[in-house]
Protein backbone atom coordinates (compact mmCIF):
# COMPACT_ATOMS: atom_id res chain seq x y z
CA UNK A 1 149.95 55.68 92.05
CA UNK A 2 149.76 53.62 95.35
CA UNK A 3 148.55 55.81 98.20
CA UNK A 4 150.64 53.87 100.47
CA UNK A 5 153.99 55.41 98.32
CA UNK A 6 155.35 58.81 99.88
CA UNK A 7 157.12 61.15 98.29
CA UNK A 8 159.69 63.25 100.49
CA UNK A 9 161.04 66.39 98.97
CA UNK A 10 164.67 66.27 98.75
CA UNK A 11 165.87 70.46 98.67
CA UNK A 12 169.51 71.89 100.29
CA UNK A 13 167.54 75.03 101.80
CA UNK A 14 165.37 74.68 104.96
CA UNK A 15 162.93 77.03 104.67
CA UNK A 16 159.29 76.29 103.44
CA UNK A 17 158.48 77.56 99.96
CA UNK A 18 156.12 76.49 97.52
CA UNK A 19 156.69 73.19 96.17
CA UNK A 20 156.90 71.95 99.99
CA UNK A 21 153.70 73.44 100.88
CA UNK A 22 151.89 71.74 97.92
CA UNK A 23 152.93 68.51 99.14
CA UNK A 24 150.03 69.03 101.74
CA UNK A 25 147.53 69.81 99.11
CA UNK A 26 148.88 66.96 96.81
CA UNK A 27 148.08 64.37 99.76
CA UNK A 28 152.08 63.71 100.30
CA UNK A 29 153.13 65.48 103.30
CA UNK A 30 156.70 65.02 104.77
CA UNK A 31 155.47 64.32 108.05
CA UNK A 32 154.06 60.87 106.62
CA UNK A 33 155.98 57.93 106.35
CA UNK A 34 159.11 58.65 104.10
CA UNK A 35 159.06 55.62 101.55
CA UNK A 36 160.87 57.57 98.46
CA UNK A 37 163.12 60.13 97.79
CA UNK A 38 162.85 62.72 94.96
CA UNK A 39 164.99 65.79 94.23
CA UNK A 40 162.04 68.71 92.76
CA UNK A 41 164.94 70.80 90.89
CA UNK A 42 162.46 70.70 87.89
CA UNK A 43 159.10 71.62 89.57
CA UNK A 44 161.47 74.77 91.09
CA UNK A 45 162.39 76.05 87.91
CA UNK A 46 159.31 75.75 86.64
CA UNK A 47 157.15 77.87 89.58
CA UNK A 48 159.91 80.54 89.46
CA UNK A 49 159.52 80.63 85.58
CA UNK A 50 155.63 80.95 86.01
CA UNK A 51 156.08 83.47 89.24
CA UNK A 52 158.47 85.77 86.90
CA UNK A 53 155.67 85.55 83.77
CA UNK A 54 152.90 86.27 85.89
CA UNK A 55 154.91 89.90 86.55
CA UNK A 56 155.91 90.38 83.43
CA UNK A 57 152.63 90.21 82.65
CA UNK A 58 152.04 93.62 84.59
CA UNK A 59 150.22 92.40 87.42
CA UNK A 60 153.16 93.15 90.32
CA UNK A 61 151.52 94.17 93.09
CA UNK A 62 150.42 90.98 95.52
CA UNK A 63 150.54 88.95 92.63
CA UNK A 64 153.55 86.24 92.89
CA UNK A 65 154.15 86.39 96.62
CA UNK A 66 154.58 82.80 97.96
CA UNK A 67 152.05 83.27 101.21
CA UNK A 68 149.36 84.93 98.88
CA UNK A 69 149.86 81.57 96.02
CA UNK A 70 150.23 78.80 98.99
CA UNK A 71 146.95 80.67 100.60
CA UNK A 72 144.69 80.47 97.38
CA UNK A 73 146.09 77.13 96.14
CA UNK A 74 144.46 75.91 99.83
CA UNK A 75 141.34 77.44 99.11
CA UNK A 76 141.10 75.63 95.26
CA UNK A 77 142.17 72.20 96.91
CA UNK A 78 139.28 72.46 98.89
CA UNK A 79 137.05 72.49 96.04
CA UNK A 80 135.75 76.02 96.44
CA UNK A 81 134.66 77.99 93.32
CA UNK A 82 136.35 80.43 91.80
CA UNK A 83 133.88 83.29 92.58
CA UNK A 84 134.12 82.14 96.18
CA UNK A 85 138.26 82.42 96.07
CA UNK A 86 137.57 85.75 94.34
CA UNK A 87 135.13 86.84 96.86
CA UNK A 88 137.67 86.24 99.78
CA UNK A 89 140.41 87.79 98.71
CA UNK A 90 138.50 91.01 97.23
CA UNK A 91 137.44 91.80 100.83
CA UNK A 92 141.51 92.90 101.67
CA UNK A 93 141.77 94.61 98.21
CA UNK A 94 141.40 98.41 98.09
CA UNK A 95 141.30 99.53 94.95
CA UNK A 96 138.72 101.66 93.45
CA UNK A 97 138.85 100.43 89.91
CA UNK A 98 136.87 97.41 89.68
CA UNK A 99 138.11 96.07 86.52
CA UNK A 100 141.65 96.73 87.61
CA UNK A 101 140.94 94.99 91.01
CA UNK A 102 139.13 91.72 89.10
CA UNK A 103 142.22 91.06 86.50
CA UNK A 104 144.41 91.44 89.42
CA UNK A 105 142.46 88.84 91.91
CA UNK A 106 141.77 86.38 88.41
CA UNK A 107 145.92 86.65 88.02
CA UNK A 108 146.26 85.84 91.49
CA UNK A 109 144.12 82.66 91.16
CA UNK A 110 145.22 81.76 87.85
CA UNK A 111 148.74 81.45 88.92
CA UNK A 112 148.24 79.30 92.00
CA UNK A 113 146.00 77.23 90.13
CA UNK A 114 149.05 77.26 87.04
CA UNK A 115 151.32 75.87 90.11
CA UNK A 116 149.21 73.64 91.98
CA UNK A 117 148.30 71.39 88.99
CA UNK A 118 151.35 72.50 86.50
CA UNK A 119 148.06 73.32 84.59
CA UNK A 120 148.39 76.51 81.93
CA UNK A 121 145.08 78.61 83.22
CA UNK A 122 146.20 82.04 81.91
CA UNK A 123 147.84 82.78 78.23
CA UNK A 124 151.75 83.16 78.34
CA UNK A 125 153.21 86.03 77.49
CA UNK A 126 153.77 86.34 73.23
CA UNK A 127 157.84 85.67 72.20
CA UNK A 128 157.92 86.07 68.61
CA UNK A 129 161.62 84.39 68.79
CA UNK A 130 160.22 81.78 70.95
CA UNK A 131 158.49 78.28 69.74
CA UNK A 132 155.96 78.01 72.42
CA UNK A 133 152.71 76.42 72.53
CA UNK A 134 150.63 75.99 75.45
CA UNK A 135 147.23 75.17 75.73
CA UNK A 136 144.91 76.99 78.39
CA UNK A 137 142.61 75.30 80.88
CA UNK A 138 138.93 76.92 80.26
CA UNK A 139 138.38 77.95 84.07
CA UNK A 140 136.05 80.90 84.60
CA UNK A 141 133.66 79.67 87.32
CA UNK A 142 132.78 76.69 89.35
CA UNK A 143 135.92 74.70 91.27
CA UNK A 144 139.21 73.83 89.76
CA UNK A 145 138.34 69.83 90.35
CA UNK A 146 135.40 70.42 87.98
CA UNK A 147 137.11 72.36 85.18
CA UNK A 148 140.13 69.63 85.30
CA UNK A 149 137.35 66.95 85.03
CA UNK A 150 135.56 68.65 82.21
CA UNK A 151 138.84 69.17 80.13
CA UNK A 152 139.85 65.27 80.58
CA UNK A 153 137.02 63.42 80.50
CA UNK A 154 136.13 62.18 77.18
CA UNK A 155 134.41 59.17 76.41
CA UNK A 156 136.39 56.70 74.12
CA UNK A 157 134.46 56.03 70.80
CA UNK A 158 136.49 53.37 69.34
CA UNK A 159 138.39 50.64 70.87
CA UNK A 160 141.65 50.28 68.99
CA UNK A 161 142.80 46.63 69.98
CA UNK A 162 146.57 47.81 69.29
CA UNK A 163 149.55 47.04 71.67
CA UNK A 164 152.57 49.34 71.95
CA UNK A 165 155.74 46.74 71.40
CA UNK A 166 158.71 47.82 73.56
CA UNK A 167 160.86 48.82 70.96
CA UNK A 168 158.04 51.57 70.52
CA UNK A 169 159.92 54.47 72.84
CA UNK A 170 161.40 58.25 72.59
CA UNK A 171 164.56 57.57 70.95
CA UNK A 172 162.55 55.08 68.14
CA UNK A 173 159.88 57.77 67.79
CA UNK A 174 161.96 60.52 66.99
CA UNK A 175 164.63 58.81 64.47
CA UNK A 176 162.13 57.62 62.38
CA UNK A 177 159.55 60.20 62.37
CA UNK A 178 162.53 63.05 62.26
CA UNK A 179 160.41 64.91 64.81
CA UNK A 180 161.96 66.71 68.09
CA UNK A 181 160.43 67.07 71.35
CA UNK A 182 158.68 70.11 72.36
CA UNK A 183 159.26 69.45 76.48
CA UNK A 184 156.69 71.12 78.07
CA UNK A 185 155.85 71.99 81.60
CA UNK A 186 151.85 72.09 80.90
CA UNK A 187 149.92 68.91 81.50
CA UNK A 188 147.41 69.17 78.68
CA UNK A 189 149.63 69.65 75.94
CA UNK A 190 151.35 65.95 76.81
CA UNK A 191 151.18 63.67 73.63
CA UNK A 192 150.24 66.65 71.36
CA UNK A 193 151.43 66.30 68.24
CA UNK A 194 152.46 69.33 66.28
CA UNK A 195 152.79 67.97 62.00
CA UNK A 196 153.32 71.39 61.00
CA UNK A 197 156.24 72.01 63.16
CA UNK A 198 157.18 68.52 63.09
CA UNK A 199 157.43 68.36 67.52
CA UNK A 200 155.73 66.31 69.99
CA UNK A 201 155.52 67.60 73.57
CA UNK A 202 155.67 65.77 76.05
CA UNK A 203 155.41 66.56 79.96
CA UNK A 204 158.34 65.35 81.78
CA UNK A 205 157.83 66.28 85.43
CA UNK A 206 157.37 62.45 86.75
CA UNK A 207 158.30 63.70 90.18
CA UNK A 208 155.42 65.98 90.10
CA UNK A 209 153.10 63.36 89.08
CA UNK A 210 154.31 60.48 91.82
CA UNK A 211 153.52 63.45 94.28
CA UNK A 212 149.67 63.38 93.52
CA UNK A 213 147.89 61.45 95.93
CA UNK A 214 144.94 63.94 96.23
CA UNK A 215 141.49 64.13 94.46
CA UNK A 216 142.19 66.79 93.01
CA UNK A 217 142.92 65.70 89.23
CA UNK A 218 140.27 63.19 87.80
CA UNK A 219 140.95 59.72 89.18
CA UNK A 220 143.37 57.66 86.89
CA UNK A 221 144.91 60.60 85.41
CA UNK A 222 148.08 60.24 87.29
CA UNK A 223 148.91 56.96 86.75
CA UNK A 224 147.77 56.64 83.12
CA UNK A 225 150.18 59.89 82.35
CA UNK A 226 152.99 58.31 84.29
CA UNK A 227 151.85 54.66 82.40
CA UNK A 228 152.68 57.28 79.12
CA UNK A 229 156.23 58.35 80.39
CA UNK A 230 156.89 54.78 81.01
CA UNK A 231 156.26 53.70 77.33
CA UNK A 232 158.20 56.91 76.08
CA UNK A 233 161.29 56.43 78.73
CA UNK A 234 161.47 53.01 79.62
CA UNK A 235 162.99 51.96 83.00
CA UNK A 236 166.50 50.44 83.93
CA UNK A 237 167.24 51.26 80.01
CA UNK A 238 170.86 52.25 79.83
CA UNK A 239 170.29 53.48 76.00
CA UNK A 240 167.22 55.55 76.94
CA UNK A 241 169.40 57.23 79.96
CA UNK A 242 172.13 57.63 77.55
CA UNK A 243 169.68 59.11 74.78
CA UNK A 244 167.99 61.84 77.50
CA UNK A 245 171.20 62.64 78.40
CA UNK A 246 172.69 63.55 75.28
CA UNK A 247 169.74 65.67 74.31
CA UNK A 248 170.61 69.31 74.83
CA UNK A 249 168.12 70.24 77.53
CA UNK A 250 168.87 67.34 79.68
CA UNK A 251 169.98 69.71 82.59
CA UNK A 252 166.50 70.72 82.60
CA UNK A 253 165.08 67.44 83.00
CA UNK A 254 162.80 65.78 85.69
CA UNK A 255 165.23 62.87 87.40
CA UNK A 256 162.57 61.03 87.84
CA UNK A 257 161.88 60.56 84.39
CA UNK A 258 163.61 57.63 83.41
CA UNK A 259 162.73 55.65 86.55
CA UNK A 260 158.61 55.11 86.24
CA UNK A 261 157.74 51.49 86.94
CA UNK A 262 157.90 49.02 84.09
CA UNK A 263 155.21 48.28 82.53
CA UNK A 264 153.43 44.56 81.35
CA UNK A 265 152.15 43.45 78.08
CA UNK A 266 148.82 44.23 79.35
CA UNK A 267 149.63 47.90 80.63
CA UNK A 268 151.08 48.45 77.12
CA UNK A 269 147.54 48.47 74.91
CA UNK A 270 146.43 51.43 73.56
CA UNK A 271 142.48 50.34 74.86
CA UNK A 272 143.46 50.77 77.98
CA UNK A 273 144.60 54.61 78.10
CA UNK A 274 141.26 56.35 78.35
CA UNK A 275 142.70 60.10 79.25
CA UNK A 276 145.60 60.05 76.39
CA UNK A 277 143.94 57.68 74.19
CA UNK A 278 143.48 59.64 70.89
CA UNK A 279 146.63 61.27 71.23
CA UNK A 280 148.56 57.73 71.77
CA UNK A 281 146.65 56.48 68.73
CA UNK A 282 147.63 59.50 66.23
CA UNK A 283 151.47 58.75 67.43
CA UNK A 284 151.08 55.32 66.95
CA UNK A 285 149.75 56.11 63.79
CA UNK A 286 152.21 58.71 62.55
CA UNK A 287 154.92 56.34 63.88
CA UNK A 288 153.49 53.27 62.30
CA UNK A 289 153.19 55.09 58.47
CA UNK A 290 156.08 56.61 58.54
CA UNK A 291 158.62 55.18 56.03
CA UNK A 292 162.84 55.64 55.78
CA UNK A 293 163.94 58.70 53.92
CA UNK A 294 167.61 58.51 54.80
CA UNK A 295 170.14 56.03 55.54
CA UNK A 296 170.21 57.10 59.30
CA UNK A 297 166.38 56.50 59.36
CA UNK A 298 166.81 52.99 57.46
CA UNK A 299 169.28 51.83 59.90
CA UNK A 300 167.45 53.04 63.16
CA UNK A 301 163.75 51.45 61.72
CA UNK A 302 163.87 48.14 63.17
CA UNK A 303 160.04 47.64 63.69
CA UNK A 304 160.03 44.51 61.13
CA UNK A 305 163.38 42.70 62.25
CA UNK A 306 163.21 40.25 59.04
CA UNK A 307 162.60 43.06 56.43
CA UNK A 308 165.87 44.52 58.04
CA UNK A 309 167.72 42.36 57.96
CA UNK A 310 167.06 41.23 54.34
CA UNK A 311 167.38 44.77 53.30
CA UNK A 312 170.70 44.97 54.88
CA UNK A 313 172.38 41.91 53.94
CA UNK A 314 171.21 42.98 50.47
CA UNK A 315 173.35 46.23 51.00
CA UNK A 316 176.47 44.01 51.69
CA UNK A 317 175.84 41.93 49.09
CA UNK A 318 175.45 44.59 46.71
CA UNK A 319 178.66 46.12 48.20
CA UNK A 320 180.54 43.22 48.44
CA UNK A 321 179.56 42.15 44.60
CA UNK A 322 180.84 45.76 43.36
CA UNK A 323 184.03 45.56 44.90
CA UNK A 324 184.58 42.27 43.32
CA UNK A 325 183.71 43.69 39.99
CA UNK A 326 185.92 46.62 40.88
CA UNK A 327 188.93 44.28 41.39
CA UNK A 328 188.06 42.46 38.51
CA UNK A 329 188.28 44.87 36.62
CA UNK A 330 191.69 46.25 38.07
CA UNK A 331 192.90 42.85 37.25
CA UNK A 332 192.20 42.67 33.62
CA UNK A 333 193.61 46.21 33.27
CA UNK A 334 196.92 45.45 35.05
CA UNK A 335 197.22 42.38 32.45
CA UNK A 336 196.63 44.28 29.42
CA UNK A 337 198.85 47.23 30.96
CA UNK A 338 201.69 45.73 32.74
CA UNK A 339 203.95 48.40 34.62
CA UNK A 340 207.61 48.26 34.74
CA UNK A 341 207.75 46.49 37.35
CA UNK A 342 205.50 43.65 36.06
CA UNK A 343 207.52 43.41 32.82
CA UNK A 344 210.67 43.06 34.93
CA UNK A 345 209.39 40.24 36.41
CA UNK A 346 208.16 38.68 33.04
């Protein structure tokens, strides 16, 4: 994302919470120029959901309270390790039990860290009745910036020379695979692809992403995962608004998700993802081999406009040919079994 583009945090209450702190630390300020407006219902949710886990987790006391999370999350923007946040924030605990005292400074940290970069670093709690799957960042020591750089960067082995066409989106995806969308608030499950449970997950918080103008995720990241929602969602498409909007969690939805920029021909090749490129290339490839199992599915699969069509005019042919037989047939009965009425006549 441009540096130049500000984001300004659009909220009906005046005072300063969380998400409006992190602006700071995401290098998009509100005292900066104000270029763009974006409403952060989504990214509130979500950091109240995370606050009210982190308790339920057992670790009340200090853990969850906004001054404590905005206070570390400074510290890990700065690039400081995690023993040296742990360090700092051991000298104002008293507690005698030492193991007690480190789980309850390692929740503390985990959960700004879980907010600033919408990041999973500790395990959710377990809901049985619950389909939930989140990944978890492997932090135990060194900086946040170096754990987020280990996790992402991965070195490309094979170049697959394949371009995404634009009917390739969401809506296409789903109706022909028959899989649902696992919409997840964790950044390193996006594009993972779950065949047994037949979901893909995808992040949605685009107004969270467009706010990152820090160092603090690998560079590129951003703006390839926002290149990602805009091949999923594609802009100023009034059947992809109409499609997120009809899907039953739409109230929980980022705005911002339908309006990424629109992408070129160039943008749209699978070579040039580096961060999401294996998981683009096993949708592409589920996508690609997946065949029509029911007329729904055979109507919706237009990815080879000329075999469609043929197969569909067949239909009507076939349809139209039986009907003719059909009458045909009526005909030739009617003249060897006149009714009443027909024997009137003759």
């Amino acid at each position: 994302m441009a540096a130049s583009e500000n984001i300004e945090l659009c909220k009906p209450e005046a005072p300063k919470n969380i998400a409006e702190a992190f602006l700071t630390l995401w290098g998009n300020g509100t005292s900066q120029k104000r270029s763009r407006s974006i409403a952060m219902e989504a990214y509130q949710r979500y950091q109240e959901k995370e606050r009210a886990a982190a308790n339920q987790r057992g670790f009340h006391a200090g853990t969850g309270k906004a001054e404590e999370i905005i206070c570390i999350a400074k510290k890990l923007a700065k690039g400081l390790s995690k023993e040296v946040v742990r360090e700092d924030l051991g000298r104002d605990m008293d507690m005698s039990d030492q193991r007690e005292k480190l789980k309850r400074l390692d929740a503390s940290i985990n959960l700004s860290a879980t907010l600033l970069t919408m990041i999973c670093t500790d395990p959710p709690p377990r809901n049985r009745n619950v389909y939930c799957r989140r990944s978890v960042l492997s932090w135990e020591h060194g900086s946040l910036q170096d754990s987020l750089e280990m996790h992402f960067t991965s070195e490309v082995l094979l170049g697959h020379d394949v371009t995404l066409e634009k009917e390739f989106n969401v809506s296409t995806f789903c109706r022909i695979t028959g899989f649902s969308i696992d919409w997840t608030d964790n950044l390193i499950d996006h594009l993972h692809l779950d065949e047994d449970n037949q979901r893909l997950a995808i992040f949605h918080h685009a107004s969270f992403l467009k706010c990152q103008q820090s160092n603090l995720f690998p560079p590129g990241l951003i703006d390839e995962t926002l290149r990602t929602l805009a091949l999923f969602f594609p802009p100023h498409d009034s059947a992809m608004t109409a499609w997120v909007r009809q899907h039953p969690e739409c109230p929980k939805f980022d705005t911002e998700l339908t309006k990424c920029r629109r992408l070129k021909p160039a943008d749209r090749k699978i070579r040039e993802f580096k961060y999401w490129h294996e998981r683009l290339v096993a949708v592409k490839e589920l996508y690609d081999e997946t065949r029509p199992r029911t007329i729904s599915q055979l109507w919706y699969d237009r990815r080879n406009m000329i075999q469609w069509c043929t197969f569909w005019v067949a239909i009507w042919l076939f349809i139209f040919a039986v009907a003719q037989i059909v009458q045909g047939v009526l005909q030739t009965y009617k003249a060897y079994h006149p009714t009443n009425a027909t024997k009137t006549q003759l």
